[in-house]
Structures are given as C-alpha cells and as structure tokens.
Protein backbone atom coordinates (compact mmCIF):
# COMPACT_ATOMS: atom_id res chain seq x y z
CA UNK A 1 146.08 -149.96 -106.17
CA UNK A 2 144.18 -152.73 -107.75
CA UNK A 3 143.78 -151.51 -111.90
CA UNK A 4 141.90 -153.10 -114.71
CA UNK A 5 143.01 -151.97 -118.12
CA UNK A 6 140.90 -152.13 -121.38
CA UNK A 7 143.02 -152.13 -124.67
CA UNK A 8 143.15 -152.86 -128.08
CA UNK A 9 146.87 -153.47 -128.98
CA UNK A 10 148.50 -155.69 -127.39
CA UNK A 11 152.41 -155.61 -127.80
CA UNK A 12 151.34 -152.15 -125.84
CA UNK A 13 149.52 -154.17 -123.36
CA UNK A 14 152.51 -155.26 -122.81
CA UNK A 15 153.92 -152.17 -122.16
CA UNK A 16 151.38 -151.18 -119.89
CA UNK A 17 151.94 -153.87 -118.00
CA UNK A 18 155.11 -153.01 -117.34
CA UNK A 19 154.72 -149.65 -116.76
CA UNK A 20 151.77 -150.07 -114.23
CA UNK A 21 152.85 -153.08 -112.19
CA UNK A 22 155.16 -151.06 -109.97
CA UNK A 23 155.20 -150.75 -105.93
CA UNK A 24 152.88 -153.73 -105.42
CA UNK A 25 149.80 -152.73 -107.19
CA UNK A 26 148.05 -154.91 -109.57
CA UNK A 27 146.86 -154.73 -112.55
CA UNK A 28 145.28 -156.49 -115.63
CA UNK A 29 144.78 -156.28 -118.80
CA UNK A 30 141.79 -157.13 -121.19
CA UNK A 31 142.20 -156.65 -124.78
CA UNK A 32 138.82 -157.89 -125.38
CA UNK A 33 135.61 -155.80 -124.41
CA UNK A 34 133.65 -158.61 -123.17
CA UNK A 35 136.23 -160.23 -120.97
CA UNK A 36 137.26 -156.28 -119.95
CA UNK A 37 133.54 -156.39 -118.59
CA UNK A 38 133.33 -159.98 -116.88
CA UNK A 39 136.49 -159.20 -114.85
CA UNK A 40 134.96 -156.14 -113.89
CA UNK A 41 132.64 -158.08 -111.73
CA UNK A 42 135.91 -159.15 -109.46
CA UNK A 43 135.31 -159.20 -105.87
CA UNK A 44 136.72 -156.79 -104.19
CA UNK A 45 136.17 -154.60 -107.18
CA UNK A 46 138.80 -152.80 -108.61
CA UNK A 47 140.31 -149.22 -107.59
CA UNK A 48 140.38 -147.44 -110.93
CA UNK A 49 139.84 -148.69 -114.31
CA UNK A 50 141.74 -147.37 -117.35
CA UNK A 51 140.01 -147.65 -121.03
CA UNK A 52 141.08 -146.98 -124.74
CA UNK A 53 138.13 -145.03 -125.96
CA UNK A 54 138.72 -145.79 -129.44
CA UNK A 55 138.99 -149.21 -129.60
CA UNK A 56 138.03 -150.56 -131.90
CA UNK A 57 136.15 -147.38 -132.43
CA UNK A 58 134.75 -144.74 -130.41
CA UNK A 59 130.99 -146.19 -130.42
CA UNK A 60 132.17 -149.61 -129.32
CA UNK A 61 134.15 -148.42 -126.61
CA UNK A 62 131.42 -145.36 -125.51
CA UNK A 63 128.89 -148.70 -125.38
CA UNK A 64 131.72 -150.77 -123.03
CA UNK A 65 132.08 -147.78 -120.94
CA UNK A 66 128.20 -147.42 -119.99
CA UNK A 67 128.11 -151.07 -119.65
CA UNK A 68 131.22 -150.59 -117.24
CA UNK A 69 129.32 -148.01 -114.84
CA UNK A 70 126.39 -149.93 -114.51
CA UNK A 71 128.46 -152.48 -113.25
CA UNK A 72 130.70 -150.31 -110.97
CA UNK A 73 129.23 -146.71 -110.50
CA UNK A 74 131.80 -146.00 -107.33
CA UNK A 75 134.64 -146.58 -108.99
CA UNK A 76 136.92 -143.86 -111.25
CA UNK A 77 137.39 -144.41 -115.11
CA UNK A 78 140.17 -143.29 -116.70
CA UNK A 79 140.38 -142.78 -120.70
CA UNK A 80 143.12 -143.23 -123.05
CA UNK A 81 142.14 -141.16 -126.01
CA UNK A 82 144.02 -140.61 -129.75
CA UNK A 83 144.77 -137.01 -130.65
CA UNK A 84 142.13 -137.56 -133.43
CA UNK A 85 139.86 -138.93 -131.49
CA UNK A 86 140.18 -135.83 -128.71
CA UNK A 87 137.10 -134.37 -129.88
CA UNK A 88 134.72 -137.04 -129.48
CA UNK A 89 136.04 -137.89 -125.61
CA UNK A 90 133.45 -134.83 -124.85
CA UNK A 91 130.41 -137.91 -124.23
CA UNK A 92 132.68 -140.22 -122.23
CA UNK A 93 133.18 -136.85 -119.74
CA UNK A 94 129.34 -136.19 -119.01
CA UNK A 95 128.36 -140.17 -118.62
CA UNK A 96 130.92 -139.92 -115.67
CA UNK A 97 134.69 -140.44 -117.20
CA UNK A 98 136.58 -138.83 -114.07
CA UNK A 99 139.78 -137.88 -116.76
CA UNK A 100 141.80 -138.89 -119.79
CA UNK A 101 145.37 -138.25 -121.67
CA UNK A 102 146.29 -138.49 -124.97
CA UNK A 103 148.26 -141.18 -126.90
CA UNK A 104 150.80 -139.73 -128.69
CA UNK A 105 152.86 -141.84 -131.11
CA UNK A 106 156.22 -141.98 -129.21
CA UNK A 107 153.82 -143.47 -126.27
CA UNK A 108 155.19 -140.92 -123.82
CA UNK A 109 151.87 -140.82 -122.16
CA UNK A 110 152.35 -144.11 -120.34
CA UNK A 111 155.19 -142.18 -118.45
CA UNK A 112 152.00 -140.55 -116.92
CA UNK A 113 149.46 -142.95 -116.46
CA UNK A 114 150.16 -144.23 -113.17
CA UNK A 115 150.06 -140.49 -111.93
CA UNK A 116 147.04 -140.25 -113.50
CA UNK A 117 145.33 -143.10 -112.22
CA UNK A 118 146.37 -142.55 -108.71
CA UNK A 119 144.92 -139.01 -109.20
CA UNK A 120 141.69 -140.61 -110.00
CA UNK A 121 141.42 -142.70 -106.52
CA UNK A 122 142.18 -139.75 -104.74
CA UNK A 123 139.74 -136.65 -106.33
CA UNK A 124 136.78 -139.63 -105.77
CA UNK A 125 138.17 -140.29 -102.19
CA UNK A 126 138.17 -136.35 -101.58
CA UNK A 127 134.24 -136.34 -103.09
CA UNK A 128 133.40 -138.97 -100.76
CA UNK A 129 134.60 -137.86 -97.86
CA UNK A 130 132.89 -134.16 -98.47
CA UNK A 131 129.60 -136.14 -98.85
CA UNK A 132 130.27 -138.28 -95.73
CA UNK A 133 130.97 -135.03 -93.97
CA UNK A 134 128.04 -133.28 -95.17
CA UNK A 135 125.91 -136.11 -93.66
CA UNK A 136 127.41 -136.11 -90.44
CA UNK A 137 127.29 -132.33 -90.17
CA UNK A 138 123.50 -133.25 -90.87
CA UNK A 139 122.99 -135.94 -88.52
CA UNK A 140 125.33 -133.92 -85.45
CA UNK A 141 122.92 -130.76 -86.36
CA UNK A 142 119.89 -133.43 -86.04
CA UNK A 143 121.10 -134.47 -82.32
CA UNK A 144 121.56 -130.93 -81.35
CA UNK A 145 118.59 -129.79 -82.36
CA UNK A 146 116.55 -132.79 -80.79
CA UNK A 147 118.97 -131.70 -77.18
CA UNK A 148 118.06 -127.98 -77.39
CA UNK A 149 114.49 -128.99 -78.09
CA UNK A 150 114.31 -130.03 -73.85
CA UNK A 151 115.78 -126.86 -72.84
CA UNK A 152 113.10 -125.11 -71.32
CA UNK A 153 111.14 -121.52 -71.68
CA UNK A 154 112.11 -120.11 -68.08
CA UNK A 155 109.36 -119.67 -65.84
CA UNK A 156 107.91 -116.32 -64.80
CA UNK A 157 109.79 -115.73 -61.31
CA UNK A 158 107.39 -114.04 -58.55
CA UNK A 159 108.27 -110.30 -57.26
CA UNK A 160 111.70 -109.39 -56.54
CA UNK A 161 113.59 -112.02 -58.25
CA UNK A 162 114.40 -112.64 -61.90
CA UNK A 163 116.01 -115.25 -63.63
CA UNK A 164 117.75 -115.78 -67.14
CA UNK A 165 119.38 -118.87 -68.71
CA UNK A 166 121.33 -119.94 -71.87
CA UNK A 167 122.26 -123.32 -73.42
CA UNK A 168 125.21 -123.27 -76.42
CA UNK A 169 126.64 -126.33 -77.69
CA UNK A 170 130.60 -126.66 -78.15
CA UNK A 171 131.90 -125.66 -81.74
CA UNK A 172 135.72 -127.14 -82.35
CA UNK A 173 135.23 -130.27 -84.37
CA UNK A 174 135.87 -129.23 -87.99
CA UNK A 175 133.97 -131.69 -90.80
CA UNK A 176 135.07 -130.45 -94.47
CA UNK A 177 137.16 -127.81 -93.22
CA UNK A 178 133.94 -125.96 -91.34
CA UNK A 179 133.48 -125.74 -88.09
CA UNK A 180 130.36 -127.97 -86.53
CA UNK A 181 128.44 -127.12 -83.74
CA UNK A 182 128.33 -130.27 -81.72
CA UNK A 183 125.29 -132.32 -80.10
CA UNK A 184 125.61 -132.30 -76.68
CA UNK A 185 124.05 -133.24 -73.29
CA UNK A 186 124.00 -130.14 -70.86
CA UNK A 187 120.74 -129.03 -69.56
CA UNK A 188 119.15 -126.69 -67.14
CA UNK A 189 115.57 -125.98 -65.97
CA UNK A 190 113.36 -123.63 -63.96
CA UNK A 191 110.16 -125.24 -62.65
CA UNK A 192 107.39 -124.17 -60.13
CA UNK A 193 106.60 -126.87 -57.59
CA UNK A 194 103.34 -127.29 -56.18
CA UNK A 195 104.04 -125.00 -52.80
CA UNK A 196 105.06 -121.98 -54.66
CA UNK A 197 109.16 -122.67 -54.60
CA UNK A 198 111.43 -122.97 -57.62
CA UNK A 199 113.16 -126.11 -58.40
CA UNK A 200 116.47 -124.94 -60.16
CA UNK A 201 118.36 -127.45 -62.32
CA UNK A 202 121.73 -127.58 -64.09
CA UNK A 203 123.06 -131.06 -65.58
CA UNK A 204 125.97 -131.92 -67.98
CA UNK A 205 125.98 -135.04 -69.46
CA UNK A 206 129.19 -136.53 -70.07
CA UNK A 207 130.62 -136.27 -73.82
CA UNK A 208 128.95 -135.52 -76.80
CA UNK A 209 126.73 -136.73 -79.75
CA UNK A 210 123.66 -139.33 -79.46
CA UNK A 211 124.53 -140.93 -76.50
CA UNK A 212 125.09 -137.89 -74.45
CA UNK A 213 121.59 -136.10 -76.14
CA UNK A 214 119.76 -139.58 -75.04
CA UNK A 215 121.25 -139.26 -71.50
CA UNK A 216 120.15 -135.87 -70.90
CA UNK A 217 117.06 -136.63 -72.31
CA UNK A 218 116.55 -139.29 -70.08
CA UNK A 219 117.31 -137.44 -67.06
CA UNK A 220 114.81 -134.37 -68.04
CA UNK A 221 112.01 -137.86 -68.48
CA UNK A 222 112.38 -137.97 -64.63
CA UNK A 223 113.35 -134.93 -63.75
CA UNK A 224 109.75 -134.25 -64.93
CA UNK A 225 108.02 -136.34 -62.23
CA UNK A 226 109.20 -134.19 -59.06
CA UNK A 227 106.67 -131.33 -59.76
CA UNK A 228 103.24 -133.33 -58.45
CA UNK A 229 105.75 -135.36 -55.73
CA UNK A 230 106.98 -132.20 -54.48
CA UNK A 231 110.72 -133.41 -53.71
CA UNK A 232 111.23 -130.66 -51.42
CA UNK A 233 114.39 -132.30 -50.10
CA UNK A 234 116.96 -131.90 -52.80
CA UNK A 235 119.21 -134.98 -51.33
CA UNK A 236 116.47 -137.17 -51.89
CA UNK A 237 114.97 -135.57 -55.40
CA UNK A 238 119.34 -136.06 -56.14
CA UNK A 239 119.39 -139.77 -54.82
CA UNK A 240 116.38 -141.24 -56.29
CA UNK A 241 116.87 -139.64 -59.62
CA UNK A 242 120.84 -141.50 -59.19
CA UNK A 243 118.96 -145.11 -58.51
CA UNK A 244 116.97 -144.52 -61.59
CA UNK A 245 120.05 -143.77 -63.63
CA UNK A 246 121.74 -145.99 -62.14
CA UNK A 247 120.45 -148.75 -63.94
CA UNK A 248 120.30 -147.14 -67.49
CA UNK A 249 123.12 -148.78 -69.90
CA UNK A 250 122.56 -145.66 -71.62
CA UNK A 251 124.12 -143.46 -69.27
CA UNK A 252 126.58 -145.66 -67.61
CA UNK A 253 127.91 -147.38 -70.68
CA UNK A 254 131.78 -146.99 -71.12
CA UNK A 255 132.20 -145.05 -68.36
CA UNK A 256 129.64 -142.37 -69.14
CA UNK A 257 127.83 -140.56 -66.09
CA UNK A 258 126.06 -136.90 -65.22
CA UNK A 259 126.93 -134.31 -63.24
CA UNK A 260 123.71 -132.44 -61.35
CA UNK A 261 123.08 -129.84 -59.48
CA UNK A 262 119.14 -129.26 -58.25
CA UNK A 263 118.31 -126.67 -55.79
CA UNK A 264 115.31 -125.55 -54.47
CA UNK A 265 114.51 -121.44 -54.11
CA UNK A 266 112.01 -120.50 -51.74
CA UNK A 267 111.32 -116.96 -52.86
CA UNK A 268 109.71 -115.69 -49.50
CA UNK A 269 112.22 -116.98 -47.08
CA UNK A 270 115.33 -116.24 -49.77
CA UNK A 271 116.91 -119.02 -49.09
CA UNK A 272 118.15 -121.55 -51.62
CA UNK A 273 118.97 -125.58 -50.67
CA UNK A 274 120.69 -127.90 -52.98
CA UNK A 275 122.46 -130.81 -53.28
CA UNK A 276 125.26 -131.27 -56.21
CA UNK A 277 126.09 -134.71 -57.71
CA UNK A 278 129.46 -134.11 -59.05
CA UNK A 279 128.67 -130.46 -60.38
CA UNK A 280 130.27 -127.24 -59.50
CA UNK A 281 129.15 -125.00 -56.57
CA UNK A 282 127.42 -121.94 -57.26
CA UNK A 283 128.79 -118.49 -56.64
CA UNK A 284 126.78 -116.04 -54.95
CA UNK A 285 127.65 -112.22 -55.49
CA UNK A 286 126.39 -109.63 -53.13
CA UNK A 287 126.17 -106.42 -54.36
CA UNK A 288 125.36 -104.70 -51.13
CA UNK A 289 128.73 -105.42 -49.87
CA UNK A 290 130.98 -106.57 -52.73
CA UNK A 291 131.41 -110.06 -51.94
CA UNK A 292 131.49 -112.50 -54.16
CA UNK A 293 132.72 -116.61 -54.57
CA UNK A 294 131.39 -119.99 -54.06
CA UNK A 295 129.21 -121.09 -51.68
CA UNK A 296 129.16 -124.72 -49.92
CA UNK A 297 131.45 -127.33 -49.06
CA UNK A 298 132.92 -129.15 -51.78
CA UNK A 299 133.14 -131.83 -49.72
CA UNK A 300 129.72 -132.41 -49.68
CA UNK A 301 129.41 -132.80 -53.41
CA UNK A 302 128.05 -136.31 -54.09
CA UNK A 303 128.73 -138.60 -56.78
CA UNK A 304 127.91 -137.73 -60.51
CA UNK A 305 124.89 -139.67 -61.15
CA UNK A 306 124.38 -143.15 -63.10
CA UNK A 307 127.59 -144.67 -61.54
CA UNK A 308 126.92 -146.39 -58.29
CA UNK A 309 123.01 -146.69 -57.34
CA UNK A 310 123.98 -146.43 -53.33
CA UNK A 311 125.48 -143.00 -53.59
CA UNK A 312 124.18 -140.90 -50.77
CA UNK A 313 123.92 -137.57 -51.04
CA UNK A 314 124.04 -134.53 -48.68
CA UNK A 315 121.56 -130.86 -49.10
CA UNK A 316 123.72 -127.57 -48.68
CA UNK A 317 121.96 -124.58 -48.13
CA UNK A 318 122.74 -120.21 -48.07
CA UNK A 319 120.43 -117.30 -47.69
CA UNK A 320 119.90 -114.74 -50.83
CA UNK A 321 120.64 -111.50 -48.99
CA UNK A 322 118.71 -108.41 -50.76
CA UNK A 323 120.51 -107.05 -54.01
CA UNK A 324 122.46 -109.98 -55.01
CA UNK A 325 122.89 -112.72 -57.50
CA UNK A 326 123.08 -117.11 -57.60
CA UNK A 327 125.19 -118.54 -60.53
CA UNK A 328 124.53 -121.72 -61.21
CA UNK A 329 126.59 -123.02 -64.68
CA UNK A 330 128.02 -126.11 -65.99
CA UNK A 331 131.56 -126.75 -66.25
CA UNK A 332 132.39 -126.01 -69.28
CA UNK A 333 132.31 -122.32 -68.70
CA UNK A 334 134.84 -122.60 -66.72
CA UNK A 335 137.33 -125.28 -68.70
CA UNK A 336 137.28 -123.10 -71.77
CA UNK A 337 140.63 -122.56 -72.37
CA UNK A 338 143.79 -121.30 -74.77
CA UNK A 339 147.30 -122.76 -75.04
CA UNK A 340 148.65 -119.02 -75.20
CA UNK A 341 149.65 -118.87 -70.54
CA UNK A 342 152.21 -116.61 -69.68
CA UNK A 343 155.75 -118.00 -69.76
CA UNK A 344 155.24 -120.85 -72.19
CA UNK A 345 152.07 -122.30 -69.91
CA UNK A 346 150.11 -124.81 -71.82
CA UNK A 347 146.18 -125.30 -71.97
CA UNK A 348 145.16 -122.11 -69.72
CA UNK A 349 141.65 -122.25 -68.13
CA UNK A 350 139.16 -119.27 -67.86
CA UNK A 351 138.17 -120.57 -64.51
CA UNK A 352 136.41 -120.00 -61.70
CA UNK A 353 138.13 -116.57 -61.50
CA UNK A 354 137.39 -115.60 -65.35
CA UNK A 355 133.67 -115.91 -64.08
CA UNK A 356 134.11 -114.40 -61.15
CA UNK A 357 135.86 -111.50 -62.89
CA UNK A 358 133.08 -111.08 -65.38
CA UNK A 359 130.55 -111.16 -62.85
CA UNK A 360 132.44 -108.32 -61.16
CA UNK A 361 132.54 -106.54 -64.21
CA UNK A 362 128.78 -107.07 -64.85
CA UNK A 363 126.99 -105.56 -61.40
CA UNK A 364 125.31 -103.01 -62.89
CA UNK A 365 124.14 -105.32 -65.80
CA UNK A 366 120.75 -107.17 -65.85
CA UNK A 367 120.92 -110.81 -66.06
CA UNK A 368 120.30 -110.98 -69.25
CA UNK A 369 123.04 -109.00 -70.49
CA UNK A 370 125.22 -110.56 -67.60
CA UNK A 371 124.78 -114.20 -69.27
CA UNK A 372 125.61 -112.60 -73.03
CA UNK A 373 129.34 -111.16 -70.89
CA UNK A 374 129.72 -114.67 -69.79
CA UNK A 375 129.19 -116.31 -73.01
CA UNK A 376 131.14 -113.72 -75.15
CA UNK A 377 134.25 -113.60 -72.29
CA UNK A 378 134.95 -117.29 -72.28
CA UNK A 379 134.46 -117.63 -75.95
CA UNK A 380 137.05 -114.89 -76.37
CA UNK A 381 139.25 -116.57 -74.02
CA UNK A 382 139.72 -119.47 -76.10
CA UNK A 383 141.09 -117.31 -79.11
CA UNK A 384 139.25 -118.62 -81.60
CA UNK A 385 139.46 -122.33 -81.02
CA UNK A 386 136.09 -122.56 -79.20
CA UNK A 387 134.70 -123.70 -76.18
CA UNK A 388 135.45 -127.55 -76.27
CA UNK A 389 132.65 -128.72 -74.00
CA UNK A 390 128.94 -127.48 -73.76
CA UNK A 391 127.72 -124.61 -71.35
CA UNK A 392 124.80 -123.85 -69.44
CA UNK A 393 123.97 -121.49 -67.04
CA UNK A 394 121.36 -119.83 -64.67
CA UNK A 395 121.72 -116.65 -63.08
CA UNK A 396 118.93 -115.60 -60.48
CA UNK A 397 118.72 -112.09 -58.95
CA UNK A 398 117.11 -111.29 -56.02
CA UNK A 399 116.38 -107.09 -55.99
C-alpha cells in the first residue's frame, strides 16, 4: 500500500518510518502541513493517509484535514490522536475521518498502525463495491425490465382452444450477497395473422444482459412485419427472418446466435406447422388416449438463427387431435438442474422427462395452472440454486 503520513515530531517520524515500510509498501512522511498537502496531489494518489490531529494543535490539523479531502475525497484518513486530545477527534469523525488510535507515551500504538491502515483500504473497498453492486443490480433490473416490456398480452384464442404463456428471467448471480434476477433474451408471442390462423413464437436468445435484451428485441422488430405479409409458410417466415439476422453484429458478435421456433395454428383444420431453428421440439399430450412426447424430427431442426445467412430450413407439421395439449418452451426449462444425482452424479437435468412428468401430473389442470406446475417443479428441482438460464413457455389446448 502506497501511505502518506502527516506528523509533527520527527525523531518519531522516524519511527514510523520504520515501522510502516514493511512488505514493499511505501510510505512518506511530511512533518510540515503544507508539504503534507502538495504531496497529496501525487499521481497515482495515495492508498490511505495517516494524520496527527493535534499537531501543532487540533484547529491546525482539523483545517489540514478538510483541505486534505477536498483534494482526495476517495481515499481513507486515518488519525493519530493524544489521550487528551480524544475528546475533540469527535469533528474529524463526521467530516469523513474513516478511524483513529491513540498515542500513548510508550508509543505502543505504532505496533498497530499498519493494521489499522490496512483496515482502512479494505472497509472503503467493501463500501465501494456494495455501491458498485447496487448499481449493477439497478442497471441488470433496467435490462430486464426493458426485455419483459416485448413480451406480449396473449391473444384471445377462437372457440375450443385456449392458450397461456409465462416469461421468468434466471435468478443465480448473487451481487452484495442477494440474489439478482438477471436480464435476459427469451421471448414468445401469440399473434393473429390476417386469414384467421395463429402465428406461435418461442425464441431464446443466447446469454444474458444488454446484448442478449437487444437481440431479442431485434428479432420481435421483425418478427412484427409477418402479420400484413402473411408468412404462412413457417420455413420461409424462419429463413428470411435468419438473412436479416444474419447480418446484425449485434446478434452474431462473439459467437452469439438465437434459437426459434415459429409455428403456425390453424384453429379449424387443428393442425399446427412449424419450423425450429435450433429450438426444442414441442411435446404434444393427448388426453384422449394418454400419449404424450415430442413431436417432429429432430433432424429437421435448422440452424439457430444469426449464424450463417444461407441456412435453409425445413416446415414440420402434426394434427391437434380433440382433448389435448401443444408445449412449446425454451430450453431452459429443461436444463434446470442440481448437483445432488443419485450415486455421486454431478449437474442433474430436469429434462425433457421432468416436463413430461409434470405434464402427466397436470391433465386435469387448466393451462394456466399447468404453466404455474412447470415453473414451480423445475425451480424446485434446482434446490434452491435457481434456474441458470431464462424460460418461456406456451401451452395451447385444444377442448
């Protein structure tokens, strides 16, 4: 630590000196207030400072002290204070002294000064980093909020069919021993296209934070234009919304990308096409005969979008038999996890099978209530750590 020392005597100056210049740190001494002050204009400025507070009287050295945070507010001040003086240390404490000891005649207290200094650094390291901490919990609350403010009101579905949807950010960073709900970049949305069908879409931005919220945001920009071009073809919607991407440093930069999957419901037929860019198949549960899983051909999922702008991609489509249900969710459902497996196994996924189990669990539930199970079952999973990674899901029921 780099220390500048304000004193009065100097054959203990001397001491001081010796008792402070230990394990590399420097320090020097001023015996006189005005050269104190002048060399407290170093560059880089100085750790910690330590000051006699009655030299050569208790005004004089109250006056050097203001005149030393002026000149370095940021910086801890330590006092040196005689036993008579004790009472009168009271103003040096509320213009911003961070702590003092006490000169006793046999000078023991310089056995404790380098404690005390380092002390110093540390409680105003600790205060900055809570303030630091408090801003970015404000500025990662900012981002989140601006992300959930795309996440759409659902859209009133026509007879027979209902539809629910949820968006929750991850919570497992910790800033100031709290934990922080983190911005993110998963999104889904329920739109009505211009021939009656229901464009269904569930994205996950890669990562977290600003960059992740802008990426999302930028997909939902042109996600918006489909409604009046009536991209009735998911593979195409999927393809042209990848060339636009494509070329958007904002999503593509260091490796970043987004997962899709649009499909299109057509509520009189039943039948629901899609076409995934790296995102997870949907799971279909039929309540008229029990069955329940994944539907399509994960070899037909395309490319996550933003990283190649030739990706081709391919439309999948199933029938909605009465009295069922269509999943559609982001991945991190499924990849919350606990490091608590079964014969020592490390970092244990909820899975496909954790949803699959709730779901089962949930067929006499409305959607609604089916999406809280979800939430609060992979959550619990995790034992308290938290889902690491966003979630978003849609769940649409056909009567």
């Amino acid at each position: 630590m780099r220390v500048l020392v304000g004193w009065d005597v100097q054959e203990e100056a001397d001491l001081l000196e010796l008792y402070l210049n230990v394990d590399g740190d420097e320090v020097v001494i001023k015996t006189d207030w005005d050269e104190f002050l002048e060399a407290a204009n170093a560059v880089p400025p100085w750790d910690v400072y330590l000051i006699n507070t009655s030299s050569p009287d208790t005004d004089s050295a109250f006056k050097a002290f203001q005149k030393l945070k002026e000149i370095s507010a940021d910086h801890p001040v330590v006092g040196a204070a005689l036993q008579s003086d004790v009472y009168r240390i009271a103003k040096f404490l509320t213009a911003g002294l961070r702590s003092y000891i006490i000169r006793d005649e046999n000078k023991d207290y310089m056995f404790l000064l380098h404690a005390a200094l380092s002390s110093a650094i540390e409680a105003v390291r600790a205060e900055r980093e809570r303030m630091i901490s408090a801003k970015l919990r404000q500025e990662i609350d900012s981002v989140r909020k601006l992300q959930e403010s795309i996440i759409p009101r659902l859209v009133d579905m026509p007879a027979g069919y209902d539809i629910k949807g949820r968006y929750e950010s991850s919570e497992i960073s910790v800033y100031g021993g709290q934990p922080v709900t983190m911005a993110g970049g998963d999104y889904y949305n329920a739109l009505v296209m211009p021939d009656g069908n229901i464009a269904l879409i569930v994205g996950d931005a890669s990562g977290h934070g600003m960059k992740a919220c802008v990426s999302i945001m930028t997909l939902h920009t042109l996600i918006q234009m489909f409604p009046s071009k009536g991209y009735r073809k998911t593979s195409a919607f999927v393809k042209q919304i990848n060339e636009n991407l494509s070329k958007q440093t904002i999503v593509n930069d260091d490796g970043g990308f987004i997962t899709l999957l649009y499909g299109v419901l057509n509520p009189k037929k039943h039948t629901f096409e899609w076409s995934s860019a790296g995102h997870p198949l949907p799971i279909l549960q039929n309540f008229a005969d029990g069955s329940i899983g994944e539907k399509g051909d994960n070899d037909l999922i395309g490319m996550p979008l933003g990283i190649w702008e030739e990706a081709e991609y391919t439309s999948q489509k199933i029938t909605l038999p009465p009295s069922s249900r269509l999943l559609l969710y982001t991945d991190g459902l499924a990849e919350a996890f606990n490091d608590e497996g079964k014969e020592g196994q490390k970092h244990v996924e909820f899975g496909t099978k954790g949803i699959i189990d709730i779901l089962k669990e949930t067929a006499n539930d409305s959607p609604a209530s089916t999406v809280d199970s979800l939430f609060s079952a992979s959550h619990a999973f995790t034992k308290g750590v938290g889902r690491h990674d966003d979630t978003s899901m849609l769940i649409v029921h056909r009567e």
